[in-house]
Protein backbone atom coordinates (compact mmCIF):
# COMPACT_ATOMS: atom_id res chain seq x y z
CA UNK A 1 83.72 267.53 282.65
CA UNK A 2 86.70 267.50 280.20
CA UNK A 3 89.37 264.82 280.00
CA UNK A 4 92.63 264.16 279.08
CA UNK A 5 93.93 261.27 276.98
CA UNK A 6 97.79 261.00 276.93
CA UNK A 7 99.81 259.17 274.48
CA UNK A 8 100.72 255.36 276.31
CA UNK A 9 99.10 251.82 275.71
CA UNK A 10 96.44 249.38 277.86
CA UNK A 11 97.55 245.86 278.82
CA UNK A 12 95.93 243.62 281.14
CA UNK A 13 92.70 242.14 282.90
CA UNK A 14 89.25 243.95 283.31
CA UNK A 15 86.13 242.09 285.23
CA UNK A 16 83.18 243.81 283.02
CA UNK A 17 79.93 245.33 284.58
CA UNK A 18 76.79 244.03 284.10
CA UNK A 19 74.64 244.58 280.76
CA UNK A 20 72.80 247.87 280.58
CA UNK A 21 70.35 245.99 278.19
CA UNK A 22 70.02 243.25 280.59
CA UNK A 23 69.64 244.82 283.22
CA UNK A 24 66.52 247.14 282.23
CA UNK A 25 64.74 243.80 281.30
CA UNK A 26 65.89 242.14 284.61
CA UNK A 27 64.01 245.21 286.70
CA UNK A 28 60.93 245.51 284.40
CA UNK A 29 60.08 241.65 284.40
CA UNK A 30 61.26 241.68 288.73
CA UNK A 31 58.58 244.59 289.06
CA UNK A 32 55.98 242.89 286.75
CA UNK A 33 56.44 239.31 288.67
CA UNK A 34 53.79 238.70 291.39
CA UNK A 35 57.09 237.90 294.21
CA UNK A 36 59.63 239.62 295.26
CA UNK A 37 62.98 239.18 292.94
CA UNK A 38 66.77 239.82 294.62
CA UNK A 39 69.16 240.96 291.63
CA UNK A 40 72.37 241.35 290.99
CA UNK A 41 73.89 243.82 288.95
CA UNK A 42 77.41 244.77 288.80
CA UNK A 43 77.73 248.61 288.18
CA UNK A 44 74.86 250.63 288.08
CA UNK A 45 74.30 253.34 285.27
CA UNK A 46 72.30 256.25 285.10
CA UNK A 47 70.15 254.58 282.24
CA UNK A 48 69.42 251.69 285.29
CA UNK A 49 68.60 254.55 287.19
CA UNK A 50 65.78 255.64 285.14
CA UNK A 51 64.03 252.43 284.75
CA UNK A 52 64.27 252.22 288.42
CA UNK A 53 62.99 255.34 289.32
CA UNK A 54 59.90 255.17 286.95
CA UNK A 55 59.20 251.43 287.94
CA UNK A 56 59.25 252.54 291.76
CA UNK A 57 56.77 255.81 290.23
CA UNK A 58 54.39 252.90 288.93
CA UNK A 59 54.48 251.21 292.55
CA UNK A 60 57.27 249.06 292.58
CA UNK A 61 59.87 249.00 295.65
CA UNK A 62 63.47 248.86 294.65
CA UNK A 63 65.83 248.59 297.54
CA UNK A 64 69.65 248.28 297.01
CA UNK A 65 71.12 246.00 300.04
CA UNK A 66 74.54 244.89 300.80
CA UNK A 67 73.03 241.55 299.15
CA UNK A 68 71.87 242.69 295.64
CA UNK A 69 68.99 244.56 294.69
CA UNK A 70 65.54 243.69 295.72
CA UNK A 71 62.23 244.52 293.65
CA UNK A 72 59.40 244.48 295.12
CA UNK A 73 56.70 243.98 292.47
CA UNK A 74 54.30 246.79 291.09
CA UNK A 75 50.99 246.61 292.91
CA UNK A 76 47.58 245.54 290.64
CA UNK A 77 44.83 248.16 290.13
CA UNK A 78 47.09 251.12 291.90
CA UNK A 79 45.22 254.20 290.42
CA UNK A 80 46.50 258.13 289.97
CA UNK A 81 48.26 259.62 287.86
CA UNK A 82 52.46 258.83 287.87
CA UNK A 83 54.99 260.54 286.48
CA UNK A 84 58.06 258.76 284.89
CA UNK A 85 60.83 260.48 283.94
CA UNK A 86 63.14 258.88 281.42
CA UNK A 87 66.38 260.91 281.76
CA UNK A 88 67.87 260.52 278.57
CA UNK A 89 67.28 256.81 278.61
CA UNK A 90 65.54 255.20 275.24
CA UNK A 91 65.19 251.83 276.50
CA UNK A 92 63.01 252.54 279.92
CA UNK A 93 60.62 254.86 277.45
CA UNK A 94 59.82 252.57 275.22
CA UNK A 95 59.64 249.61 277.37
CA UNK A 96 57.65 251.42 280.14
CA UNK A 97 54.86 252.98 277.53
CA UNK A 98 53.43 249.99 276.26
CA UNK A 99 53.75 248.32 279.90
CA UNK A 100 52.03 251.53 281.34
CA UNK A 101 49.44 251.48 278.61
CA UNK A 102 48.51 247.25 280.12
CA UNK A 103 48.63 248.21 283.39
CA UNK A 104 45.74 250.97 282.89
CA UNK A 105 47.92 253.93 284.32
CA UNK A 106 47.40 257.26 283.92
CA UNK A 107 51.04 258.22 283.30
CA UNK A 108 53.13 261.19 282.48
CA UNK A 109 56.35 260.37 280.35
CA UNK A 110 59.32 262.81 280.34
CA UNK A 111 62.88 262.64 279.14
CA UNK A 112 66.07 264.72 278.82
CA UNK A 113 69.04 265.28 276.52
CA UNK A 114 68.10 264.70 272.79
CA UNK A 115 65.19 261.68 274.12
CA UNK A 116 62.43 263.88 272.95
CA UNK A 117 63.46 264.21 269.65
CA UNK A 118 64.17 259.73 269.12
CA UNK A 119 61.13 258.37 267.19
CA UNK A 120 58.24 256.67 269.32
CA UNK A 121 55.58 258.13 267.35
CA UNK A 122 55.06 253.99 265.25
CA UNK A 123 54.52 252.79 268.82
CA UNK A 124 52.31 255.51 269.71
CA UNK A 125 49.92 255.16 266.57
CA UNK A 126 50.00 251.30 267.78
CA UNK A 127 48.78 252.12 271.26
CA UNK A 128 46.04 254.43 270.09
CA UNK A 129 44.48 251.60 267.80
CA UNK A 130 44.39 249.34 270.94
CA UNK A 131 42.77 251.42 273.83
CA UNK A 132 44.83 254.11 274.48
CA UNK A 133 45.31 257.97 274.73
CA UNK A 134 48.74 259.73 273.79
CA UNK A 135 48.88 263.60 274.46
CA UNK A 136 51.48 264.02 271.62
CA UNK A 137 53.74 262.10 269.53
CA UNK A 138 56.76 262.93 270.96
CA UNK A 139 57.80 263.92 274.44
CA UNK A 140 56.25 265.17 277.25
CA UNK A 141 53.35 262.23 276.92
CA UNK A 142 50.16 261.78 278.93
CA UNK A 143 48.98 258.11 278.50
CA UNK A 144 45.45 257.52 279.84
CA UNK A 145 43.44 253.93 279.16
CA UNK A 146 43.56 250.20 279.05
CA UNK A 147 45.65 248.74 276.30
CA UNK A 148 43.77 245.65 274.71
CA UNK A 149 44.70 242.71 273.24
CA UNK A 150 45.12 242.23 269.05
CA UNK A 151 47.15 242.66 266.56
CA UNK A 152 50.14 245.20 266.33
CA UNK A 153 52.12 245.92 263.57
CA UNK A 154 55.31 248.00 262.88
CA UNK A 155 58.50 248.01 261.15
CA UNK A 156 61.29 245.86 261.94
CA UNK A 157 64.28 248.19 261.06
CA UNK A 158 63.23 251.66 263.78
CA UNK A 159 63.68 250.36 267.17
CA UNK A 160 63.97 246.79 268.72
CA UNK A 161 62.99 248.80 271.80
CA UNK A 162 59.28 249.04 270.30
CA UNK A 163 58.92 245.36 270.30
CA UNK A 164 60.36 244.72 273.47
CA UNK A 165 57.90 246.81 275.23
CA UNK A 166 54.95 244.90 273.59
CA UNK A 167 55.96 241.33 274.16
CA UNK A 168 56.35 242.63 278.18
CA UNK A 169 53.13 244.15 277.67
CA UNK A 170 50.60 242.09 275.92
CA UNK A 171 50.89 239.02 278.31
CA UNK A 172 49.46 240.97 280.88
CA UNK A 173 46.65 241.60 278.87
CA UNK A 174 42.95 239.05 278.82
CA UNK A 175 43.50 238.93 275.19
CA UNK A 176 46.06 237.04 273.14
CA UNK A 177 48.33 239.05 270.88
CA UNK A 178 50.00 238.92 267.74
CA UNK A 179 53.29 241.31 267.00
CA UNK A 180 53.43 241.51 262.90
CA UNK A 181 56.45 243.21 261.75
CA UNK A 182 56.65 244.82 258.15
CA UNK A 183 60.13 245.11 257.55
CA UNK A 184 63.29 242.94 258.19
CA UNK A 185 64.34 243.12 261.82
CA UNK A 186 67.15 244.47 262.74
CA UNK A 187 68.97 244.15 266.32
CA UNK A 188 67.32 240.49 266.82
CA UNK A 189 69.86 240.30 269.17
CA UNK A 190 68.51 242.38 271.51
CA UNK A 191 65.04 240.78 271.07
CA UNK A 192 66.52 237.54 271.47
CA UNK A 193 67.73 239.17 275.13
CA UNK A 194 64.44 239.82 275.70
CA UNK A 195 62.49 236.30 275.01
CA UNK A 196 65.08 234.93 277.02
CA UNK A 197 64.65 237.27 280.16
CA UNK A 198 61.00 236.41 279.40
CA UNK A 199 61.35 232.90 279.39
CA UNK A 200 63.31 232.86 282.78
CA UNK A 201 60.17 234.89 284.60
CA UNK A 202 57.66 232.19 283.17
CA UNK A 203 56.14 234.01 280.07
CA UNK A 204 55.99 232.25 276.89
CA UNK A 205 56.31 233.81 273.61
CA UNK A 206 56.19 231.97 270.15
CA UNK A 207 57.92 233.24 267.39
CA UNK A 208 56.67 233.38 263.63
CA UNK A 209 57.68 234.06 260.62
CA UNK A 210 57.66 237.62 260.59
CA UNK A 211 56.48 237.98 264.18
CA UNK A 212 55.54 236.89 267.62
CA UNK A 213 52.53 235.34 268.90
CA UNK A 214 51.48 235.91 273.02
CA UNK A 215 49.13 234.50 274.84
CA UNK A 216 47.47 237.01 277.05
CA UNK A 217 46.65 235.78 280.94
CA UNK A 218 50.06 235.30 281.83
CA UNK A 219 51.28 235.28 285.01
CA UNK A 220 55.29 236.68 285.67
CA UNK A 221 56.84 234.26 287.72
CA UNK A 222 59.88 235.09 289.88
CA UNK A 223 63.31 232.94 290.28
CA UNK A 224 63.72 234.77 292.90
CA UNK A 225 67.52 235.53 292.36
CA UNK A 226 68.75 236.78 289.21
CA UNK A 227 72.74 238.24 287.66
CA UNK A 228 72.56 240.40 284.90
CA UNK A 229 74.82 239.47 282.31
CA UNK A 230 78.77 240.72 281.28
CA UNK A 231 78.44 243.50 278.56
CA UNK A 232 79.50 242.91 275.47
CA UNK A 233 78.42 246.09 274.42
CA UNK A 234 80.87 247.75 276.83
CA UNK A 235 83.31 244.99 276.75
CA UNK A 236 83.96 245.77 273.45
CA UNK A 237 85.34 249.16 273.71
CA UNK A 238 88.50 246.92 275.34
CA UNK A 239 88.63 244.14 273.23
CA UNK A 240 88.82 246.76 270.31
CA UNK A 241 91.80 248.90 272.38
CA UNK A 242 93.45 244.98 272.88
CA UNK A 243 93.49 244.57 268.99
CA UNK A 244 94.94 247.67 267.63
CA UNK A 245 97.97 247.51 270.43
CA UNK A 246 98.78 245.13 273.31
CA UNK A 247 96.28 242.34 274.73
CA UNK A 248 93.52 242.86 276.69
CA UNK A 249 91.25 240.23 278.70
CA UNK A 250 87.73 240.59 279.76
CA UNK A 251 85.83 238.41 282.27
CA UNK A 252 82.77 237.88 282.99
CA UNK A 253 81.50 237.74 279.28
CA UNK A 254 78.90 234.66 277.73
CA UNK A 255 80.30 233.53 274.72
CA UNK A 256 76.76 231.41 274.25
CA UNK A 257 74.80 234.74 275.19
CA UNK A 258 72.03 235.92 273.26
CA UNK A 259 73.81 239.91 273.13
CA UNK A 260 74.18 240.28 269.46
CA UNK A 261 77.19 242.99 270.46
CA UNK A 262 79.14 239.69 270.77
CA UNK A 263 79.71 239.96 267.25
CA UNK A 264 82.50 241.88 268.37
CA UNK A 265 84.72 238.61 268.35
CA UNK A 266 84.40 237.71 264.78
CA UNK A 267 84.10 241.01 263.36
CA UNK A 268 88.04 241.61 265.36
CA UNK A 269 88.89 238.79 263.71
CA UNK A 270 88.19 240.21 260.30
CA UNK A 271 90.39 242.49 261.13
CA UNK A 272 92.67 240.20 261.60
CA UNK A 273 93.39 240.92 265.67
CA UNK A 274 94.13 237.12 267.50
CA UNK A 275 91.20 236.17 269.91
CA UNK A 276 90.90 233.72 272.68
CA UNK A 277 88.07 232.43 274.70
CA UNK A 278 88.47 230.48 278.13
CA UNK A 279 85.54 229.90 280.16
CA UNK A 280 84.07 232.99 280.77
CA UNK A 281 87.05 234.40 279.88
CA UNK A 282 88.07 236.85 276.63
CA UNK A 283 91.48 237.84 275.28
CA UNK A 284 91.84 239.82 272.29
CA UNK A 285 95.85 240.40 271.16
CA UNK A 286 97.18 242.70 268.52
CA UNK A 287 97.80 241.74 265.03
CA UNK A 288 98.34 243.88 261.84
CA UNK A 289 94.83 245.05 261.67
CA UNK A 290 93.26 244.97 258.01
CA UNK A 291 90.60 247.01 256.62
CA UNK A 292 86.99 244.93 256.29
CA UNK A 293 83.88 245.53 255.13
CA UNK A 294 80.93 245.82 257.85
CA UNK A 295 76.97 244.95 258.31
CA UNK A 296 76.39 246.98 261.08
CA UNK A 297 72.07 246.15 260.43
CA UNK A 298 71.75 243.61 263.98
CA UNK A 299 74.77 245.93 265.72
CA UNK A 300 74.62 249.23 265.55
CA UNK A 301 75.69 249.93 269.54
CA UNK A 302 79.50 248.74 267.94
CA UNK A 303 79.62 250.70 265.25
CA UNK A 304 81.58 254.08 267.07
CA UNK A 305 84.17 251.36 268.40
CA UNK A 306 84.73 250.10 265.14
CA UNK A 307 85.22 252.92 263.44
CA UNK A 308 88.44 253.39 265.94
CA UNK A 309 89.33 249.89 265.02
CA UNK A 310 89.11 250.84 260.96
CA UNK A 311 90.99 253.96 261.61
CA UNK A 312 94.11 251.73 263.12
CA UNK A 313 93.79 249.06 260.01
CA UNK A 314 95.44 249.28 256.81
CA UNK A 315 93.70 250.66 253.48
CA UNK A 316 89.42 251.15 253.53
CA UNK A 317 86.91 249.74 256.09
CA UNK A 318 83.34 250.29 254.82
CA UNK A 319 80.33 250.12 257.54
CA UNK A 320 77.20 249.76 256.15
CA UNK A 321 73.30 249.24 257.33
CA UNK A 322 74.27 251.76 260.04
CA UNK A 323 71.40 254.57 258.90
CA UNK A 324 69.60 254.46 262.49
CA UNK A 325 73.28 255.71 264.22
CA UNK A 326 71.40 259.17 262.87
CA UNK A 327 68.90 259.13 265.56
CA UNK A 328 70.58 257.90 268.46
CA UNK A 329 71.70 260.40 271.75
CA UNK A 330 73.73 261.95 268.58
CA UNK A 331 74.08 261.67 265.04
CA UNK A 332 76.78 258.84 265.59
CA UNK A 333 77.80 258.53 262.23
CA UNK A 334 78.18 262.64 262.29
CA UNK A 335 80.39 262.62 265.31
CA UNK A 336 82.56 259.98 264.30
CA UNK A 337 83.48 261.54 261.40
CA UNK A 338 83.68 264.63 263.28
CA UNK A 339 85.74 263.64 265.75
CA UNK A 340 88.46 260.95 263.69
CA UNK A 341 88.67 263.83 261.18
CA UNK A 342 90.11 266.09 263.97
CA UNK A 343 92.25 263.30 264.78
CA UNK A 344 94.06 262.88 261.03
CA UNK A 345 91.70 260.19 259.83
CA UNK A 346 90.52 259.99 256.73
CA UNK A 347 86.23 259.76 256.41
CA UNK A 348 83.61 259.64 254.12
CA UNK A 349 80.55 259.96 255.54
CA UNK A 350 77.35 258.16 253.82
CA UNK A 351 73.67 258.31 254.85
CA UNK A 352 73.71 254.78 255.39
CA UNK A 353 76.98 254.23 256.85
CA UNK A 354 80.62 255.57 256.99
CA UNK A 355 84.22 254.67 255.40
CA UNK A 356 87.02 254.72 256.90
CA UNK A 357 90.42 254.49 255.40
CA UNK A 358 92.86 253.61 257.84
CA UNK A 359 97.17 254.16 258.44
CA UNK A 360 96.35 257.87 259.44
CA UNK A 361 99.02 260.23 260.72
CA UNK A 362 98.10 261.73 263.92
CA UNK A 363 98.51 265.23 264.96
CA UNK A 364 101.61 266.09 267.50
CA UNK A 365 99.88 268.33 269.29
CA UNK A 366 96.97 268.35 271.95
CA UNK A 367 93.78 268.09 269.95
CA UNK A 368 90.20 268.63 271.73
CA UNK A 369 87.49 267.53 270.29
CA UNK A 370 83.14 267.60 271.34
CA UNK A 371 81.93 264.05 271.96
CA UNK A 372 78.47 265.19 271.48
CA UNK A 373 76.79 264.12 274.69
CA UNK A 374 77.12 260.67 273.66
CA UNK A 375 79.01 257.70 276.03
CA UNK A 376 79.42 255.98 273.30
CA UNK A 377 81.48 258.67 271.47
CA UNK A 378 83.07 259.57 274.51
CA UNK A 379 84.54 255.77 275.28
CA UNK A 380 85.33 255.52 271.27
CA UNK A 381 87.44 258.39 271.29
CA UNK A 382 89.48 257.65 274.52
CA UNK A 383 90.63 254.22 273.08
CA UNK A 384 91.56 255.70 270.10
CA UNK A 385 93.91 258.55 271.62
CA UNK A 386 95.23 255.93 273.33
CA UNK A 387 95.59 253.09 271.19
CA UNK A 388 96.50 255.84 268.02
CA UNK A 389 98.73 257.59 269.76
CA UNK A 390 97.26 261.31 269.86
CA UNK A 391 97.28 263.71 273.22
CA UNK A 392 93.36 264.57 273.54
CA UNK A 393 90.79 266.62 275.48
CA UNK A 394 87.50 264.83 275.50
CA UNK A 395 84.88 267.44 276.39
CA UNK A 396 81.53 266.44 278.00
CA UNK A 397 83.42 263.43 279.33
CA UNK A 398 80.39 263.00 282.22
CA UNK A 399 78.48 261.47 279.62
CA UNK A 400 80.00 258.00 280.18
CA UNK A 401 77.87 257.68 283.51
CA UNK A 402 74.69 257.04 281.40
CA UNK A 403 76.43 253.42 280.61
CA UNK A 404 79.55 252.94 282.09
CA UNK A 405 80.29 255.26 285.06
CA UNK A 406 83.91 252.94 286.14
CA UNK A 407 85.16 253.49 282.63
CA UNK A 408 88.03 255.77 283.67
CA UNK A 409 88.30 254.03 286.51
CA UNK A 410 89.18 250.55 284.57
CA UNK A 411 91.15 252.75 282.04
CA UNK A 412 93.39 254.09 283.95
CA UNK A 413 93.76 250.06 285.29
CA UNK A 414 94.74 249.21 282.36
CA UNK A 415 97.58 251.72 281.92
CA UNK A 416 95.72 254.64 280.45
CA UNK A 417 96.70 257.79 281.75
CA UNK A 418 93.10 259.80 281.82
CA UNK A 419 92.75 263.57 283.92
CA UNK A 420 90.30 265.51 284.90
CA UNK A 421 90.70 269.44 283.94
C-alpha cells in the first residue's frame, strides 16, 4: 500500500494505544499464570498477534470479549510437537524460545520478513548448554528438551529480548538461576518493563551487579485484571511532530513508567521544544528546535523519530550508540539516511550512529521514497513530510500494522492529510 503525505500541519489531542512491549509481557506472564487473567489492551498490532497465536499453539486460550481479553493459561505437561510462527515479530521469538525450552515442548519456530536473518544464535548456544536441542541457529528452529536450571551468560549490548525470555523462563524451572551478563546493558528500560510485569504476576527476581538472580519453583500468580500501558514508543512519533510545528497532546502516557522510550521528553527538550505534563497527560509545543548531541545506547526504538526531529533543528545533531539500528526489520540507520537524503537533508551516515545537519531545503515536487518494510520508518517519514513541509509517497505504507495499525487514522485527526493510491 502506498501513501500520500501532503504539505499541512498536526494540532491537537491523541488518546495513545497500548504498549506493544507491554503488552507481549502482559500475554506471556497471563498464559504462564496458573488462573485465568482478563486484559486490557487498547489497539491490537500484528506483533500482539503473533505472541497470541503461538501462546494459544503452546495451549493457552486467548479469547477477545466485549470486556477485554481473556487468557486462559497454558496447560502443564501438554506433549506434541507445536508450531509457532513469529510473523516478523522479534519480541514473541525470543521470549517464547527460552519459555518453550522450560516448558519441555517440542516446538517448531518460524518467522517472516527479515526475522530470520536478526541474531538469536547467543541465546541459542545458551539453551544448548542447559538441556536443550536447536535444529539451526537461525530460523526455521526445532527445539526439543527440558531447559535446566544454572548459570547463563551473554552480552548485554545484542538484545534485551534475550534476557527477557530467561528471567520468564528460569522461574519455572526446579533449579535456581543466575543471568550473568558480559557487557554493559543496553535498553534496561525494557528489562526494567519486564521485572515489573514480573513482579505484578508474583515472581521475584533480584538484581546484581552485572546480573539477575531467580529462584526456580515459582509459581505465576494472576491479578486477575490487567491494562497495558500508553506507548511511549509510539507516542513519540507525535510528541516529535508537536515540537518541530504546532502542539500536540498525548494521553494516556506514565510519566513514572519504567518504558525507557520516555526519554523522549527530555531528549525534546534538548532540542529545545516546550513540554508539559498533567496527570496522565503530555503536551509537547514548538520552539526553535536546536541541534543536540544523542546516546541512543538504552533507546534505540526513538532513534528514526529523532532523526526527523534533527533534520527540523538548526546546525548538526549527532546520534550515537545506535550500531544495533543495523539489525533491526531494516538497516534503520541505512534507511534514514536513505530516505531524509531524498527529502533535501543533509546525512552522514556512521557505523555506530548517524549525523544529521539540520535547516534543509525541501524539494517542491512530489518525492517517493521506500520505507523499507519497517513501521518505524514508515511513521518517521510521514511526520516529517508533514511537519517539513514536502508532498510524499510512502511506499509499503501497510507496514505500520505490525505496531500501530490507527496511525493514519489518528493522523489524519490531527490534521494530516494522508491517501491511499
Amino acid at each position: 500500500m502506498n501513501i500520500k503525505i501532503s504539505k499541512g500541519s498536526l494540532n491537537g489531542r491523541v488518546r495513545i494505544v497500548s504498549s506493544k512491549s507491554d503488552g507481549h509481557r502482559a500475554l506471556l506472564a497471563a498464559a504462564l499464570a496458573e488462573e485465568e487473567t482478563l486484559l486490557f489492551i487498547e489497539g491490537w498490532s500484528a506483533d500482539m498477534e503473533a505472541t497470541a497465536r503461538c501462546l494459544t499453539a503452546l495451549g493457552a486460550d486467548i479469547t477477545k470479549e466485549p470486556s477485554g481479553i481473556l487468557i486462559t493459561p497454558i496447560p502443564r505437561g501438554k506433549t506434541g510437537e507445536s508450531i509457532l510462527d513469529c510473523g516478523e515479530s522479534g519480541s514473541t521469538l525470543r521470549f517464547l524460545l527460552p519459555v518453550a525450552g522450560a516448558l519441555g515442548r517440542h516446538a517448531l519456530f518460524e518467522g517472516g520478513g527479515r526475522l530470520p536473518e536478526r541474531p538469536i544464535e547467543v541465546l541459542l548456544e545458551q539453551m544448548e548448554q542447559h538441556g536443550c536441542y536447536v535444529s539451526d541457529k537461525k530460523l526455521p528452529v526445532e527445539l526439543e528438551g527440558q531447559l535446566q536450571s544454572g548459570t547463563y551468560t551473554l552480552p548485554g549490548n545484542i538484545s534485551s529480548q534475550f534476557i527477557t525470555g530467561l528471567l520468564f523462563a528460569l522461574p519455572l524451572l526446579e533449579g535456581d538461576s543466575q543471568i550473568i551478563l558480559t557487557t554493559p546493558l543496553e535498553s534496561k528500560g525494557y528489562i526494567d518493563m519486564t521485572l515489573k510485569m514480573l513482579k505484578t504476576f508474583g515472581i521475584v527476581v533480584e538484581e546484581m551487579e552485572a546480573g539477575y538472580k531467580i529462584g526456580g519453583g515459582q509459581t505465576y500468580r494472576s491479578p486477575r485484571m490487567l491494562a497495558a500501558e500508553g506507548d511511549w514508543s509510539n507516542g513519540a512519533f507525535w510528541l516529535t511532530a508537536g515540537a518541530i510545528r504546532g502542539s500536540i497532546t498525548c494521553q494516556g502516557l506514565d510519566i513514572h513508567s519504567p518504558q525507557g522510550d520516555k526519554a523522549i521528553l527530555p531528549i525534546l527538550e534538548a532540542f529545545g521544544a516546550e513540554t508539559k505534563v498533567v496527570a496522565n497527560e503530555v503536551t509537547v509545543t514548538a520552539k526553535e528546535l536546536k541541534g543536540c548531541r544523542i546516546d541512543a545506547a538504552q533507546i534505540p526504538d526513538l532513534v528514526p523519530i529523532l532523526c526527523v526531529a534533527a533534520a527540523a533543528a538548526e546546525g548538526r545533531t549527532e546520534i550515537y550508540h545506535a550500531g544495533r539500528l543495523r539489525i533491526k526489520e531494516s538497516d534503520r540507520l541505512a534507511a534514514m539516511a536513505d530516505c531524509l537524503q531524498k527529502i533535501g537533508v543533509k546525512v552522514e551516515e556512521q557505523p555506530e550512529g548517524i549525523i544529521i545537519t539540520g535547516g534543509c531545503r525541501v524539494p517542491e515536487n512530489e518525492v517517493r521514497i521506500r520505507t523499507y518494510g519497517d513501521h518505524r520508518i514508515v511513521m518517521a517519514m510521514a511526520i516529517a513530510a508533514v511537519s517539513l513541509g514536502v508532498d510524499l509517497v510512502l511506499e509499503g505504507a501497510e507496514a505500520v500494522e505490525k505496531s500501530y495499525p490507527s496511525f493514519f487514522a489518528e493522523f489524519t485527526k490531527l490534521g494530516g492529510v494522508a491517501d491511499v493510491l
